[in-house]
Protein backbone atom coordinates (compact mmCIF):
# COMPACT_ATOMS: atom_id res chain seq x y z
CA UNK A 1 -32.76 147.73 -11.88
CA UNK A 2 -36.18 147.44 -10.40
CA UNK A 3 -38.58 144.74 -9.22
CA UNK A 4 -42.09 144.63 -10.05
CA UNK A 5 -44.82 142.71 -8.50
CA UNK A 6 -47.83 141.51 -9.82
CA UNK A 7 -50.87 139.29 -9.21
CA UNK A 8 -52.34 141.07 -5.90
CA UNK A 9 -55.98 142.11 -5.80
CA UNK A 10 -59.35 141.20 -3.67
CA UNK A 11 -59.87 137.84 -2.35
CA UNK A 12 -62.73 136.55 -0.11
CA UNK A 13 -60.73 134.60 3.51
CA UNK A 14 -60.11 130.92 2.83
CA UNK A 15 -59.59 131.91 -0.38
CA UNK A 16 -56.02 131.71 -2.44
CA UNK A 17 -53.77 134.12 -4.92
CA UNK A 18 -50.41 134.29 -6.04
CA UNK A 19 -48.25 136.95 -6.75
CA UNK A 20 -45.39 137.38 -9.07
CA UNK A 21 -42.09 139.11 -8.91
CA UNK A 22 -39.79 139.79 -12.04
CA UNK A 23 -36.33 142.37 -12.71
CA UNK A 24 -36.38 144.23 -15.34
CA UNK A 25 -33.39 146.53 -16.00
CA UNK A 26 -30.05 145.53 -16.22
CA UNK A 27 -28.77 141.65 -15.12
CA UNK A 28 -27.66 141.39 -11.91
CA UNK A 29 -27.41 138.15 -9.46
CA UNK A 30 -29.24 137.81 -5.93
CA UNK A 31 -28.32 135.60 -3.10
CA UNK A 32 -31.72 135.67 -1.76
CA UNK A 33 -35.26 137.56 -2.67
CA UNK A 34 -38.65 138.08 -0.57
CA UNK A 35 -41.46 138.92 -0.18
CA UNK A 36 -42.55 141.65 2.46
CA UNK A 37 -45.85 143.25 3.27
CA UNK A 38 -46.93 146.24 5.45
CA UNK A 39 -50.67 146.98 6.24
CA UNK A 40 -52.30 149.86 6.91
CA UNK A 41 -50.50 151.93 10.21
CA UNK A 42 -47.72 149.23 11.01
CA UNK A 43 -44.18 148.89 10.15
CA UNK A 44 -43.39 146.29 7.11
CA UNK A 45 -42.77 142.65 7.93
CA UNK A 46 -40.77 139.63 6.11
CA UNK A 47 -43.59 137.26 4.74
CA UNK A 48 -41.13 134.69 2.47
CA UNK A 49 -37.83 134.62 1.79
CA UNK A 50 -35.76 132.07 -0.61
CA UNK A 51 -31.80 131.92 -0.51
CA UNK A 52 -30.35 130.59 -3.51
CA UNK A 53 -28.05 128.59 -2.01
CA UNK A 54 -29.40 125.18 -1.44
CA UNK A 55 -32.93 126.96 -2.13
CA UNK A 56 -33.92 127.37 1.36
CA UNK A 57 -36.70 129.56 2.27
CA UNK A 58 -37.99 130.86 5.27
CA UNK A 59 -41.29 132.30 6.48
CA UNK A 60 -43.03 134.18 8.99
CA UNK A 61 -45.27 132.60 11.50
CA UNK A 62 -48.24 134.19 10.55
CA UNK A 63 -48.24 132.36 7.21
CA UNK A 64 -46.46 128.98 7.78
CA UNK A 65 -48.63 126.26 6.09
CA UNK A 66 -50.17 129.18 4.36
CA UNK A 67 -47.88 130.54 2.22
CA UNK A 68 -45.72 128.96 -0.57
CA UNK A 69 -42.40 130.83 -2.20
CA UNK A 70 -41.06 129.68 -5.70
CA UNK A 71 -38.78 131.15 -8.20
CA UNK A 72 -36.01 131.07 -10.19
CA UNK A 73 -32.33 132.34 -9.58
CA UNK A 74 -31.69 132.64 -13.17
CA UNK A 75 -34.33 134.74 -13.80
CA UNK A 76 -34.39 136.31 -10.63
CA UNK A 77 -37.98 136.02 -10.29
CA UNK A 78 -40.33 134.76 -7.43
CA UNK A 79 -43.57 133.92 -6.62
CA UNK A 80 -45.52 133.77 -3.81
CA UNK A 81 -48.59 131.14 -3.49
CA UNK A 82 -51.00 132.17 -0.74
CA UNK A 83 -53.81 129.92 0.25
CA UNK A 84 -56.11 130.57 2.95
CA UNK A 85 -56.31 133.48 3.11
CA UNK A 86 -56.87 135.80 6.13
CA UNK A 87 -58.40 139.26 6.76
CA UNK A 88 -55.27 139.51 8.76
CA UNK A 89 -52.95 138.96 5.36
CA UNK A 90 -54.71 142.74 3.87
CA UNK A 91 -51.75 144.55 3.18
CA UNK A 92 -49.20 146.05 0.12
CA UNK A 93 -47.09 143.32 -0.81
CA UNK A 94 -43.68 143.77 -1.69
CA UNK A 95 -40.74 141.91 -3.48
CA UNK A 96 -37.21 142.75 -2.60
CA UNK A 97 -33.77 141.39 -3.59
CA UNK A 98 -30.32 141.15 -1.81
CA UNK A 99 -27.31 141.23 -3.68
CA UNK A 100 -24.96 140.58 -0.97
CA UNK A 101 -24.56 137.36 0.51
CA UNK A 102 -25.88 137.80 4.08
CA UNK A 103 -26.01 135.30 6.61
CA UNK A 104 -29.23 133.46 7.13
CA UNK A 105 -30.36 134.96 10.20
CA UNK A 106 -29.81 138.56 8.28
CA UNK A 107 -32.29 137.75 5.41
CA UNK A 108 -35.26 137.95 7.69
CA UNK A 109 -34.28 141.89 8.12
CA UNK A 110 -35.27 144.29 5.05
CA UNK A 111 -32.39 146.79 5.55
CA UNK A 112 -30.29 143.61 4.08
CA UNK A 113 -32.35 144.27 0.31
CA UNK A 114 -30.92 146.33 -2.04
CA UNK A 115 -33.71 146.14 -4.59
CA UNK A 116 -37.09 146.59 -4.29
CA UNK A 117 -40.19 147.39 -6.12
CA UNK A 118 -43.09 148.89 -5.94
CA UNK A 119 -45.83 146.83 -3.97
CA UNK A 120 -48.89 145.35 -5.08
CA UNK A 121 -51.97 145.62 -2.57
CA UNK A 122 -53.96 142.55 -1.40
CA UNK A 123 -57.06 142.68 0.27
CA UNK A 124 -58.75 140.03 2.02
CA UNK A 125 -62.92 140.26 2.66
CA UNK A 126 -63.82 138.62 5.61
């Protein structure tokens, strides 16, 4: 089972892409998926996060108002809308999966996804 990302690339700031997330492999169910990026010399960091459940999603500061997170359970797919874009948001972007059912507060932590796939890179021109 693997995760793969697509839809990352250059962007000028103020400017907007969105990335896409699919499984491939064998079926499997998620509780939650994310998104999670990690730039150049520093550790990786939650971005978005959707749990199933009641479809809630969560977000990190840094993108609130910024960032929009989409998908589908069934499919186990997600997106991730970014719009205005910062130089600050240059980084690999990567989509994970949980198949346990964490708490909420646990989701914003990647040692709680199982699945993950290989990142796509975004940079942002200033």
């Amino acid at each position: 089972v693997q995760l793969q990302a697509s839809g990352g690339g250059l962007a000028q700031a103020g400017g907007s892409l969105r990335l896409s997330c699919a499984a491939s492999g064998r079926t499997f169910s998620s509780y939650a998926m994310a998104w999670f990026r990690q730039a150049p010399k520093k550790e990786r960091e939650l971005v978005s996060g959707i749990r199933w459940s009641g479809r809630r999603t969560f977000n990190a500061d840094s993108v609130k108002g910024r960032f929009t997170i989409s998908g589908d359970s069934a499919k186990n797919t997600v997106y991730l809308q970014m719009n205005d874009l910062q130089f600050e948001d240059t980084a690999v972007y990567f989509c994970a999966a949980t198949t346990v059912n964490y708490i909420a507060s646990a989701l914003y932590s990647e040692r709680s996804y199982d699945v993950w796939g290989p990142g796509t890179p975004v940079t942002v021109s200033s």
